[in-house]
N, C-alpha and C. Protein backbone atom coordinates (compact mmCIF):
# COMPACT_ATOMS: atom_id res chain seq x y z
N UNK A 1 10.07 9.05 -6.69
CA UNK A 1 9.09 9.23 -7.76
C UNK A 1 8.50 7.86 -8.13
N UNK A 2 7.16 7.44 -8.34
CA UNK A 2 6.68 6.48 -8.72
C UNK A 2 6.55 6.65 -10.38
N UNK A 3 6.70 5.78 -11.09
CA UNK A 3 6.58 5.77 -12.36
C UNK A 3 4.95 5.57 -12.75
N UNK A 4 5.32 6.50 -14.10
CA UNK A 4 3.90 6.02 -14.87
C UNK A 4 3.36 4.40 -15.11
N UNK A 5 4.38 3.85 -15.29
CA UNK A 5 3.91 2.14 -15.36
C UNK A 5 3.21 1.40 -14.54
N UNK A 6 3.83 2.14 -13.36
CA UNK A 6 3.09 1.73 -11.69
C UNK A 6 1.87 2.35 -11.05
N UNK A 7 2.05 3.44 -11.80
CA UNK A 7 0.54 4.08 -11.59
C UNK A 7 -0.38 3.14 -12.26
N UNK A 8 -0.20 3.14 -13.99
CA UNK A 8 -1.12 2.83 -14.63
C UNK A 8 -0.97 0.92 -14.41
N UNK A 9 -0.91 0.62 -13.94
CA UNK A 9 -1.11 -0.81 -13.26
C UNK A 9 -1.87 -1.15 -12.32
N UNK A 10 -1.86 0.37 -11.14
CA UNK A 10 -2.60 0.43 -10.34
C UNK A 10 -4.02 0.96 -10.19
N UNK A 11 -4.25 2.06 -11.43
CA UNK A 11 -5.39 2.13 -11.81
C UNK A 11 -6.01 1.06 -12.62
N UNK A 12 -5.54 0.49 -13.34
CA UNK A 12 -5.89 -0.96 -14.47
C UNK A 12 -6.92 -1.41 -12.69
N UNK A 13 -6.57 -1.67 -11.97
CA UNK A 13 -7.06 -2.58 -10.89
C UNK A 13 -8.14 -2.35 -10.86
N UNK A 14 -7.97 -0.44 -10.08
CA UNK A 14 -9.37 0.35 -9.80
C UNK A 14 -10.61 0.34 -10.89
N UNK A 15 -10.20 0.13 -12.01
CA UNK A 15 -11.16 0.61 -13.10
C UNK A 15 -11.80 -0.86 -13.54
N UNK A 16 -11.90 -1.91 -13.03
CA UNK A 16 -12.69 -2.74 -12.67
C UNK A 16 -13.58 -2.55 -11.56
N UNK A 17 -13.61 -2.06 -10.54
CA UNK A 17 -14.81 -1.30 -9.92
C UNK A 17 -15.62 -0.50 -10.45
N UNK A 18 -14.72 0.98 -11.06
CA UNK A 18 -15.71 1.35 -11.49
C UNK A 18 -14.75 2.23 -12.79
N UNK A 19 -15.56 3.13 -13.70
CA UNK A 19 -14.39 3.68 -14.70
C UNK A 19 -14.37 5.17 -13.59
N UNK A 20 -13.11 6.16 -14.27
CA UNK A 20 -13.11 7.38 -13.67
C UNK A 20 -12.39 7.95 -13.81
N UNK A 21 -12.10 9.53 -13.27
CA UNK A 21 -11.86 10.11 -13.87
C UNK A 21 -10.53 11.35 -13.36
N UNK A 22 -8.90 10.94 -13.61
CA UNK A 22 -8.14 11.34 -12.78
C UNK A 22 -8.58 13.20 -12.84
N UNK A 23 -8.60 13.73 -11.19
CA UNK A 23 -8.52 15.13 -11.44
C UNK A 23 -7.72 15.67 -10.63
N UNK A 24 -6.63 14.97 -9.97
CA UNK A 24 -5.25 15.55 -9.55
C UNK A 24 -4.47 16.13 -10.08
N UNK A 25 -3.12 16.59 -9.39
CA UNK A 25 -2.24 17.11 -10.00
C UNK A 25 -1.15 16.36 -11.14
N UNK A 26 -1.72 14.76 -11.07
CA UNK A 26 -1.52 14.27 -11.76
C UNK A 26 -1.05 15.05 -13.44
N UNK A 27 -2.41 15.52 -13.68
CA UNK A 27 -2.08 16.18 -15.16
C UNK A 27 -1.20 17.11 -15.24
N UNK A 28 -0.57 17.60 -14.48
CA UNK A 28 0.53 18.41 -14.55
C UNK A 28 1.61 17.63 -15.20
N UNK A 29 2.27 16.72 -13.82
CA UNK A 29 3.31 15.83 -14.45
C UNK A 29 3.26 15.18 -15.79
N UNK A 30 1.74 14.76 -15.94
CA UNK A 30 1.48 14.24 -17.87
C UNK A 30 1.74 14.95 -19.02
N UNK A 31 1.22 16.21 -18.58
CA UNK A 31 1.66 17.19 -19.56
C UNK A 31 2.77 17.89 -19.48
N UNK A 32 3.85 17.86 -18.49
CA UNK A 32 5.24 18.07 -18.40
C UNK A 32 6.28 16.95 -19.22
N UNK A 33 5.39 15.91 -19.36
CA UNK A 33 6.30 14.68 -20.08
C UNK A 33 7.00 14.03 -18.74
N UNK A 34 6.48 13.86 -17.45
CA UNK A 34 7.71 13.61 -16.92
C UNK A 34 7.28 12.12 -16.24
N UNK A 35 8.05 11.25 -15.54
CA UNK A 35 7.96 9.82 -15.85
C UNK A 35 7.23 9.13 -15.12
N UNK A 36 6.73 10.03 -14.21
CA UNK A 36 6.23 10.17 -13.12
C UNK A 36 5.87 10.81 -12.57
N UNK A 37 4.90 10.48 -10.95
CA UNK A 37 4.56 11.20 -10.15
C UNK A 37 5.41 11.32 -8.56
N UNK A 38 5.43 12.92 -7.84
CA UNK A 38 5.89 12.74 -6.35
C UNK A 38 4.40 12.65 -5.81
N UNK A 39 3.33 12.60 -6.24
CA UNK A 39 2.38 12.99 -5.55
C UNK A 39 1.52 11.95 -5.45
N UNK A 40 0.46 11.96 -4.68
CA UNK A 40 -1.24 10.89 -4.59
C UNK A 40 -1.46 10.74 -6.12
N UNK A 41 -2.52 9.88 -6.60
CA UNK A 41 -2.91 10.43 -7.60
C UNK A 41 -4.79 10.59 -6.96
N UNK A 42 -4.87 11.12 -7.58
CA UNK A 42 -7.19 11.50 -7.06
C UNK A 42 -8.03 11.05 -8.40
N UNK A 43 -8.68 9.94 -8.04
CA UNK A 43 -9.35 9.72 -9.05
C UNK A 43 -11.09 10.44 -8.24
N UNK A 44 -11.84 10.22 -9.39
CA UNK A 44 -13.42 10.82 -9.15
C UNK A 44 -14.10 9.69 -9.54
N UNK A 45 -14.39 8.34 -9.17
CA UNK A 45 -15.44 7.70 -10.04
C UNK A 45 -16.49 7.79 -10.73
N UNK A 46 -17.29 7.39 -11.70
CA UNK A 46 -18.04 7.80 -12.74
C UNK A 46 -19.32 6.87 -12.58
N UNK A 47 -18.94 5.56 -12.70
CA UNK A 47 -20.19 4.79 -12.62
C UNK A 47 -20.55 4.29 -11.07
N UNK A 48 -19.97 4.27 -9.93
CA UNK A 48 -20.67 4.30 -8.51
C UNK A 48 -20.13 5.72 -7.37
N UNK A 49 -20.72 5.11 -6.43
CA UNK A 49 -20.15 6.72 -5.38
C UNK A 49 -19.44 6.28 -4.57
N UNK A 50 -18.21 6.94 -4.76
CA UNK A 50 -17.21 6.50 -3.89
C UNK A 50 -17.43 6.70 -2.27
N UNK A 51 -18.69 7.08 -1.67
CA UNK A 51 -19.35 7.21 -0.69
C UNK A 51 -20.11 5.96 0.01
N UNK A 52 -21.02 6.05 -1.27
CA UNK A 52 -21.80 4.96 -1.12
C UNK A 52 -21.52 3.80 -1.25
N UNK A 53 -20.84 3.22 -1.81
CA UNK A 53 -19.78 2.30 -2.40
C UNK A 53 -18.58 1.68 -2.14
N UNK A 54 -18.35 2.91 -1.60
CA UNK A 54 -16.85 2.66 -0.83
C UNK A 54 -16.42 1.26 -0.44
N UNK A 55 -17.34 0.52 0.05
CA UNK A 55 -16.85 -1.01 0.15
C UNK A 55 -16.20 -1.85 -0.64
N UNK A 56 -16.83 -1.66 -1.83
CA UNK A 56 -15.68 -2.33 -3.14
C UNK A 56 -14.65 -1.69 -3.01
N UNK A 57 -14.13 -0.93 -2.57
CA UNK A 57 -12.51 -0.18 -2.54
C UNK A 57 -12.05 -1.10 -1.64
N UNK A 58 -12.43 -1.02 -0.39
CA UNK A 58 -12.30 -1.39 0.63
C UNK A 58 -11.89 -2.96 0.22
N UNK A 59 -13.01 -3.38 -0.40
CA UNK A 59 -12.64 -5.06 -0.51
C UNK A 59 -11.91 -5.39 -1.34
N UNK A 60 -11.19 -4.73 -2.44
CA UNK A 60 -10.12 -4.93 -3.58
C UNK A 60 -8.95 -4.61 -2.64
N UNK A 61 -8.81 -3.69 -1.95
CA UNK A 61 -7.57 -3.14 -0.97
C UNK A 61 -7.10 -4.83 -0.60
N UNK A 62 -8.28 -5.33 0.17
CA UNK A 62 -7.91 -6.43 1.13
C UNK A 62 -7.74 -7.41 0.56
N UNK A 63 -8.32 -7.96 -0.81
CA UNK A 63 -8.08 -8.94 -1.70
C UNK A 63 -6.16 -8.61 -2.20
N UNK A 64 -5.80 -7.32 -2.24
CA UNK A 64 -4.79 -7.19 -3.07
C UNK A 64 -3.53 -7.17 -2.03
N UNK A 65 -3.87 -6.88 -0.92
CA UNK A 65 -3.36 -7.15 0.40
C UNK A 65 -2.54 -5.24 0.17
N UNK A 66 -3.68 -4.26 0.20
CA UNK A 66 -2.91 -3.10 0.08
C UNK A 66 -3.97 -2.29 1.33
N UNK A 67 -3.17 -1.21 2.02
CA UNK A 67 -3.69 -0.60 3.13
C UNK A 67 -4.95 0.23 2.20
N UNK A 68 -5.63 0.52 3.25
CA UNK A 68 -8.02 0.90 3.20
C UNK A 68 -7.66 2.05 4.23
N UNK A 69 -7.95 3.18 3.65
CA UNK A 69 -8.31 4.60 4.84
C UNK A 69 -9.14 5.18 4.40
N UNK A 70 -8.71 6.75 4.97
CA UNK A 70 -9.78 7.75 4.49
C UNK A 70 -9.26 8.89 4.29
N UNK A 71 -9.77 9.63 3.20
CA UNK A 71 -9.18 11.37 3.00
C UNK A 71 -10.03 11.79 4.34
N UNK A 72 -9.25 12.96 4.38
CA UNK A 72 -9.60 13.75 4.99
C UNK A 72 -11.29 14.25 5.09
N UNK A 73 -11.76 14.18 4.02
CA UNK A 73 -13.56 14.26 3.59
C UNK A 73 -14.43 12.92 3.81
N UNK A 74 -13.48 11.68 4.27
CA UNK A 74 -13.71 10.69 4.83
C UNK A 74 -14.60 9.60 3.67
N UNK A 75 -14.06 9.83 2.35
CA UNK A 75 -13.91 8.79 1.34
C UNK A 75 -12.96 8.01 1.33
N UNK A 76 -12.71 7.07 0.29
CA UNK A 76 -11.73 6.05 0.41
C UNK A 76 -10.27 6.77 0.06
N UNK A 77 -9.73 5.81 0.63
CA UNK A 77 -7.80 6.30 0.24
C UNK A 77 -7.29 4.41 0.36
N UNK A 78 -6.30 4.60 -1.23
CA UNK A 78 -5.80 2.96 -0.84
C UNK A 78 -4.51 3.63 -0.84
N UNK A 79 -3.61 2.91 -0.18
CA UNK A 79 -2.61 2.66 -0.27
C UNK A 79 -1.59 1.48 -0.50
N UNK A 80 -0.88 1.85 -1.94
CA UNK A 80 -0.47 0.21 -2.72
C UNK A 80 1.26 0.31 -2.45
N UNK A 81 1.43 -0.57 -2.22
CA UNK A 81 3.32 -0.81 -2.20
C UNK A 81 3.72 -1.22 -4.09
N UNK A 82 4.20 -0.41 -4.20
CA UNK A 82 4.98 -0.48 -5.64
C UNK A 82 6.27 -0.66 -5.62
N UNK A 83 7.15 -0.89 -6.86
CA UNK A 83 8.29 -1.23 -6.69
C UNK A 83 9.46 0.07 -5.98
N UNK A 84 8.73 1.38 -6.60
CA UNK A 84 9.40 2.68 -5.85
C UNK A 84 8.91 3.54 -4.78
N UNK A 85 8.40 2.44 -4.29
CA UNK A 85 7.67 3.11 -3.19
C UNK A 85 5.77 2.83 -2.59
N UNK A 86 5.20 3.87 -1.99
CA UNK A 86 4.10 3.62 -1.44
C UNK A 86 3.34 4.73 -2.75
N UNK A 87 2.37 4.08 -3.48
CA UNK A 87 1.25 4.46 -4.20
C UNK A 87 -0.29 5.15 -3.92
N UNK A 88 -0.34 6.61 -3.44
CA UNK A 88 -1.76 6.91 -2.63
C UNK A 88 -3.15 7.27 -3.66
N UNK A 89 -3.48 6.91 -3.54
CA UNK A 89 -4.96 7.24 -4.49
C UNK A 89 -5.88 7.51 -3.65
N UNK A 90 -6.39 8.41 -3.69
CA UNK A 90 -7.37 9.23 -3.25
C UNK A 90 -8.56 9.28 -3.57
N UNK A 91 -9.36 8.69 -3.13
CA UNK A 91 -11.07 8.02 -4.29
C UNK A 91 -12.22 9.51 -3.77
N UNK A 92 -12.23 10.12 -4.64
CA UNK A 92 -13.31 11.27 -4.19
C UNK A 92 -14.54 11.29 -4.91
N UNK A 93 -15.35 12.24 -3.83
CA UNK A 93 -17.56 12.38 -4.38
C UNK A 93 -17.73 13.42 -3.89
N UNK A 94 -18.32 14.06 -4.56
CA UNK A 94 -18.79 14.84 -4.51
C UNK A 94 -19.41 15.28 -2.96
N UNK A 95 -18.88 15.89 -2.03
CA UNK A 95 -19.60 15.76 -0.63
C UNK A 95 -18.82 17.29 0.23
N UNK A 96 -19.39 17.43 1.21
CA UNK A 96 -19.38 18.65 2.06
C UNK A 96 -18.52 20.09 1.02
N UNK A 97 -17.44 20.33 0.85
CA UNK A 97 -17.31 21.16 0.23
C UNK A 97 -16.49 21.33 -0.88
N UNK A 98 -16.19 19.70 -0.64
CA UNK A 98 -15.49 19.03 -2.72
C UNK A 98 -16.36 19.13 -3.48
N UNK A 99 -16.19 19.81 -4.66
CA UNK A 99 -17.27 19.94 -5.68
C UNK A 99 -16.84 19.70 -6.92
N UNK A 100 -16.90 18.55 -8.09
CA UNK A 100 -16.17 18.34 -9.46
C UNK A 100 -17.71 19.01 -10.17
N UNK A 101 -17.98 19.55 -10.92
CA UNK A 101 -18.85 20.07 -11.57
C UNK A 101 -18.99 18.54 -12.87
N UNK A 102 -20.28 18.14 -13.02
CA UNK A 102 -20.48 16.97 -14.34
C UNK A 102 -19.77 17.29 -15.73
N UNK A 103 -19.69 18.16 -15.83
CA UNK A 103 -19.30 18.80 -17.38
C UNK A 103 -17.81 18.96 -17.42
N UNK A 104 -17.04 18.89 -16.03
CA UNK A 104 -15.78 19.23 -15.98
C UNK A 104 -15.31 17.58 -16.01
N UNK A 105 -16.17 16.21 -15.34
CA UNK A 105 -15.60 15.24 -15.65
C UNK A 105 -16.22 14.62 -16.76
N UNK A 106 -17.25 15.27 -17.83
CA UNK A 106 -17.54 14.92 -19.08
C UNK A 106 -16.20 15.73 -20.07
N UNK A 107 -16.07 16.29 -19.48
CA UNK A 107 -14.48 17.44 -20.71
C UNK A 107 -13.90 16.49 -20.16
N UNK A 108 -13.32 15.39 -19.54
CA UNK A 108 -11.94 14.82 -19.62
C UNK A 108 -11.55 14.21 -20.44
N UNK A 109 -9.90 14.27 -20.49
CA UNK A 109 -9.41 13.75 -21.89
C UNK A 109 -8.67 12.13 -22.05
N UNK A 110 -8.79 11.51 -22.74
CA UNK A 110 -8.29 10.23 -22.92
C UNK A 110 -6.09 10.69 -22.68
N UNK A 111 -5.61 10.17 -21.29
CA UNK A 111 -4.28 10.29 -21.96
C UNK A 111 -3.39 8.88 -20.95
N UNK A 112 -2.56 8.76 -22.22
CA UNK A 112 -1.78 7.36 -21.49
C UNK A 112 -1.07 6.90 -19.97
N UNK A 113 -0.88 6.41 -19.51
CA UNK A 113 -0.79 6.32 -18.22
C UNK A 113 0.13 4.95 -18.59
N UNK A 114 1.48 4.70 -18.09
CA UNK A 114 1.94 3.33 -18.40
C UNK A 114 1.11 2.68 -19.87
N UNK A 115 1.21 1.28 -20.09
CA UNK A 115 0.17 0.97 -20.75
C UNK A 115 -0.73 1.12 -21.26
N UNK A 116 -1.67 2.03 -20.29
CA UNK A 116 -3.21 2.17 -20.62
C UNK A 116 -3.43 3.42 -20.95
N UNK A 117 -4.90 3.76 -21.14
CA UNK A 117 -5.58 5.49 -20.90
C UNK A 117 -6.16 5.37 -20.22
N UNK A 118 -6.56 6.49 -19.23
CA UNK A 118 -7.38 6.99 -19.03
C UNK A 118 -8.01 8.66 -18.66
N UNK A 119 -9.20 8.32 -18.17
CA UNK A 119 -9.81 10.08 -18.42
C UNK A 119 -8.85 10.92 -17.51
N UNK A 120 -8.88 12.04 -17.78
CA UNK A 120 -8.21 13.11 -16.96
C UNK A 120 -8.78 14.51 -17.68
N UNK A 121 -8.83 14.78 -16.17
CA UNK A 121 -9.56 16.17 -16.25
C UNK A 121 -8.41 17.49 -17.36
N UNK A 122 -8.93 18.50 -17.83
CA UNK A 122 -8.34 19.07 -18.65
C UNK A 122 -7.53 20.07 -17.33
N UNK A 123 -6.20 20.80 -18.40
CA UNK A 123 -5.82 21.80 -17.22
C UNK A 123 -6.32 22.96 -16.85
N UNK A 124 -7.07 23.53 -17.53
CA UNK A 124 -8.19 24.66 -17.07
C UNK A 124 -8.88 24.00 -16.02
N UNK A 125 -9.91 22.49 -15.85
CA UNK A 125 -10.29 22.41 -15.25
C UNK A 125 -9.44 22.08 -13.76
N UNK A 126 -8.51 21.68 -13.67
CA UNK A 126 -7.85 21.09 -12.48
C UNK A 126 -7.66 22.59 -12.02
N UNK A 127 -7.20 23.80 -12.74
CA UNK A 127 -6.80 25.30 -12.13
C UNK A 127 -7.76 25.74 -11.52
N UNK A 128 -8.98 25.57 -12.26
CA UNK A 128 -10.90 25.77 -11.37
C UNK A 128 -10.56 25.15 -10.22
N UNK A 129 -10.80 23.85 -10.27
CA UNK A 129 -10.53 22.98 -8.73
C UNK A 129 -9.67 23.60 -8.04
N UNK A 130 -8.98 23.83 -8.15
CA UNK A 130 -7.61 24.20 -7.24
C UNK A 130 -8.67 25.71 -6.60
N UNK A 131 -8.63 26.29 -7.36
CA UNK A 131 -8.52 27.71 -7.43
C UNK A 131 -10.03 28.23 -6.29
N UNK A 132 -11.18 27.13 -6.70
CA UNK A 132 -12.08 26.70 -5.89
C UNK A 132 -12.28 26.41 -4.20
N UNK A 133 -11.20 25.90 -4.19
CA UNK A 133 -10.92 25.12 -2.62
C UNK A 133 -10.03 25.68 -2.35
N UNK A 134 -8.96 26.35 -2.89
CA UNK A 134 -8.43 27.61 -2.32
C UNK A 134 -7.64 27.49 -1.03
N UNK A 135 -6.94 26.37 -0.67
CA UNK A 135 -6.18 25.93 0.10
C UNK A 135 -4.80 26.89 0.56
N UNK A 136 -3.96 26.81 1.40
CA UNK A 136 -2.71 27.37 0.99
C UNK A 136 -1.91 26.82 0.33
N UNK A 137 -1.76 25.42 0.19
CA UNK A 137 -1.10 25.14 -0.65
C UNK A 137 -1.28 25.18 -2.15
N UNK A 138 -2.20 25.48 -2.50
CA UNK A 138 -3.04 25.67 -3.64
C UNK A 138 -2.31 26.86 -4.82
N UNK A 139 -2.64 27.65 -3.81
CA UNK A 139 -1.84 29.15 -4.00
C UNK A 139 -1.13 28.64 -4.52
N UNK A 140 0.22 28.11 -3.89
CA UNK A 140 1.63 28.15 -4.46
C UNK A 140 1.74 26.94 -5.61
N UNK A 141 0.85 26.21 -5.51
CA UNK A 141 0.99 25.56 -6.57
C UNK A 141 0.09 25.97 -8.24
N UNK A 142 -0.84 27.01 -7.69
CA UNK A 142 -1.38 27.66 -8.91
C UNK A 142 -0.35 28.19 -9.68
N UNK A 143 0.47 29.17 -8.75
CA UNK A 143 1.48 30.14 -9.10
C UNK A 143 3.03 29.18 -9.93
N UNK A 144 2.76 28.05 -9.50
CA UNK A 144 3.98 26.74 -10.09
C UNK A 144 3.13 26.68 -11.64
N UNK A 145 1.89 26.47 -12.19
CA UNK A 145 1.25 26.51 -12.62
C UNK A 145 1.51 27.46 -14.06
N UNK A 146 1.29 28.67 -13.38
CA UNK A 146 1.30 30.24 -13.96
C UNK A 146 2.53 30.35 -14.51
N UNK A 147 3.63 29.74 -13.78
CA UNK A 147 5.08 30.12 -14.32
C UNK A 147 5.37 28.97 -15.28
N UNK A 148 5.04 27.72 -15.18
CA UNK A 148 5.15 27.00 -16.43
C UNK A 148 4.25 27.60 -17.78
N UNK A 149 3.44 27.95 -17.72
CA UNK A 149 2.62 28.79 -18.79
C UNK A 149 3.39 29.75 -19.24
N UNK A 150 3.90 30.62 -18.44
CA UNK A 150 4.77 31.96 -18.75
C UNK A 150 6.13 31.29 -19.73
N UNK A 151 6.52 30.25 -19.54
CA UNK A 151 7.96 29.51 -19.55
C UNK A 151 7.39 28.90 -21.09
N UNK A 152 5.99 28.54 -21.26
CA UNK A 152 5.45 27.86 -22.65
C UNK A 152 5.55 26.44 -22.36
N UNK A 153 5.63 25.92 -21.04
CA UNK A 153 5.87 24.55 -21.14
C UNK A 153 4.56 24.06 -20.81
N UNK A 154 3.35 24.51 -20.41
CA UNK A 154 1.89 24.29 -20.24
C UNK A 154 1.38 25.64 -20.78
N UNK A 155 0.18 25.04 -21.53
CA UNK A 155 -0.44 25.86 -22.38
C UNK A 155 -2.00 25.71 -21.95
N UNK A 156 -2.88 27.18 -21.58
CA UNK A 156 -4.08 26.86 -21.39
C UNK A 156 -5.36 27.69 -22.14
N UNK A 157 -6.30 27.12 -22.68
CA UNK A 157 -7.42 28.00 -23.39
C UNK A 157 -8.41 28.80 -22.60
N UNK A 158 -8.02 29.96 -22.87
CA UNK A 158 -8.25 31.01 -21.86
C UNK A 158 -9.86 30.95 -21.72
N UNK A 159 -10.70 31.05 -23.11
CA UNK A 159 -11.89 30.71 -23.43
C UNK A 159 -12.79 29.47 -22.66
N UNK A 160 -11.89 28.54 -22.49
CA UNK A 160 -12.52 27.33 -22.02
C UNK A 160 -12.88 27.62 -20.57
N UNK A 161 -11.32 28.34 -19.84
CA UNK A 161 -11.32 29.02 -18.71
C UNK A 161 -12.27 29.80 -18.01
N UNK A 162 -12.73 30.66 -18.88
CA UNK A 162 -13.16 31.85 -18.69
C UNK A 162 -15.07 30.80 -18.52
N UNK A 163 -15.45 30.18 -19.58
CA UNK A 163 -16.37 29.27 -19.59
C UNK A 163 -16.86 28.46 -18.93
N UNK A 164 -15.96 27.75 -18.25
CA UNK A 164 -15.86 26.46 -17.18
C UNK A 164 -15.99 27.56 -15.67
N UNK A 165 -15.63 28.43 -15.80
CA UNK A 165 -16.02 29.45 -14.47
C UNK A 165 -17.28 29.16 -14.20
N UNK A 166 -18.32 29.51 -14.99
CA UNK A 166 -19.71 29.48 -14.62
C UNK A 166 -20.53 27.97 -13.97
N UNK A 167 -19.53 27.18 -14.02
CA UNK A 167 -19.93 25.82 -13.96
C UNK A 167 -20.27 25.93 -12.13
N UNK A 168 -19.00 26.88 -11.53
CA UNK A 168 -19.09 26.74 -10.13
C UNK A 168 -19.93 27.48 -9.40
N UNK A 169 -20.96 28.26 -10.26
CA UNK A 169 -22.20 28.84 -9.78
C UNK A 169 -22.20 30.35 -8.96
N UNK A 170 -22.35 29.91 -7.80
CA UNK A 170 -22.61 31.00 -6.51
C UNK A 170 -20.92 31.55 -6.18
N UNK A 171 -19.77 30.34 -6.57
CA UNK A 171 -18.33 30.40 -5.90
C UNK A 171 -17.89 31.34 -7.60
N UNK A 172 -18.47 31.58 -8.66
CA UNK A 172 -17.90 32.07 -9.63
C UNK A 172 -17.22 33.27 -9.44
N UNK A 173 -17.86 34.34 -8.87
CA UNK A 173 -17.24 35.63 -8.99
C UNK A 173 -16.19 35.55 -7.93
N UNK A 174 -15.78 34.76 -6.82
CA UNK A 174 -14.22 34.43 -6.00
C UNK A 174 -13.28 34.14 -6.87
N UNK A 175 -13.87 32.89 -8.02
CA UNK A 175 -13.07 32.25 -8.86
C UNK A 175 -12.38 32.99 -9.61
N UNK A 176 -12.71 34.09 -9.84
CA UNK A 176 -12.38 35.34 -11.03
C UNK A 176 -11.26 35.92 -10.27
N UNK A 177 -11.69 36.51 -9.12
CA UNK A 177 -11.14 37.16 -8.03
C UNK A 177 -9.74 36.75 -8.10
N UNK A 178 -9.71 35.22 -7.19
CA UNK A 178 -8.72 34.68 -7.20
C UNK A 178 -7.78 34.47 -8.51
N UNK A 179 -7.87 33.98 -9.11
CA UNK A 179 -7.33 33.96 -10.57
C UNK A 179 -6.72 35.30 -10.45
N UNK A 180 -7.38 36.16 -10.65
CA UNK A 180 -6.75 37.30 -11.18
C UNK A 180 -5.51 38.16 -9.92
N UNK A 181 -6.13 37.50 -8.72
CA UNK A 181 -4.51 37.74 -7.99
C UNK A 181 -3.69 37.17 -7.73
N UNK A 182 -3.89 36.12 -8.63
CA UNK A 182 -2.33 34.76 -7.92
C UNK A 182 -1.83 35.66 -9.69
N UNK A 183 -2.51 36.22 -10.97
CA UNK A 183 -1.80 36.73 -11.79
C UNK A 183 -2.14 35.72 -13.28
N UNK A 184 -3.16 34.75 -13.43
CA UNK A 184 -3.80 34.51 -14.26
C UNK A 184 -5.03 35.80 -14.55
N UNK A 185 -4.98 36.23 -16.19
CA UNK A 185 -5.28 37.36 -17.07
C UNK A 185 -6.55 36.72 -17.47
N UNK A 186 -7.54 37.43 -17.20
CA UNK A 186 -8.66 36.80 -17.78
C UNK A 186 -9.16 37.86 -18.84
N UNK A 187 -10.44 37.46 -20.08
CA UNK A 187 -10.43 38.81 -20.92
C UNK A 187 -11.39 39.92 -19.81
């Protein structure tokens, strides 16, 4: 597990490029209270395109002496050596069939990270994302999701839910779909 301290040290870096806006699964573990992450974390940048741009990633990687790749959608990925391990951040834009809707990284919320804050997407919205791209692993982690809700240990506004649907346009009426068979209740 990498700690929150080491995360938020490692974003402190990134957010001199540019500010942005975590929409991983990150917010799970934040709102579980727990000390840390097993996972990447995915930021969304705000003020350049992690496309277009990508070179400042690229050139902080090499200044900081930390490994420069690519996701899978062929944006940036750094990889930082921390004290517990290897640190993946995942730099995403909006491109082929990743889609963050503007309003979903204008709803993000200020929350602490080690030291610092920063934005993070709300958990309605990260369940959209997920629920959107519809992965297999997705599934089972919606349903990880669903049972912390059931349990009261994540809490979500069904309203906001139900609202933030329309954001994904043409993919809305799947979004419903889905939701309603992994066993999220919509009105």
């Amino acid at each position: 597990m990498i700690s929150f301290n080491s995360v938020g040290e490692v974003l402190e870096e990134l957010k001199k490029i540019s500010d942005f806006v975590i929409i991983g699964d990150t917010i799970v573990d934040l709102l579980l209270k727990r000390k840390g992450t097993e996972s990447d974390v995915d930021i969304f940048p705000t003020e350049i395109s992690a496309i277009a741009e990508g070179e400042k990633y690229r050139e902080l990687a090499e200044e900081k002496n930390w490994d420069f790749g690519s996701t899978p959608i062929d944006t940036p990925r750094i990889i930082v050596p921390v004290e517990e391990g290897q640190l993946q951040i995942d730099i995403y834009d909006n491109i082929q069939d990743f889609f963050v809707p503007q309003e979903i990284l204008n709803s993000a919320e200020e929350m602490k990270i080690g030291k610092s804050t920063f934005k993070v997407i709300r958990l309605e919205d990260y369940i959209l994302l997920k629920v959107n791209a519809y992965r297999e692993e997705d599934e089972d982690e919606l349903k990880g999701i669903l049972y912390y809700i059931a349990e009261g240990k994540l809490k979500i506004n069904k309203d906001y839910l139900e609202k933030h649907i329309e954001l994904f346009e043409e993919n809305a009426d799947s979004i419903k779909e889905r939701l309603k068979d992994i066993g999220f209740k919509l009105s």
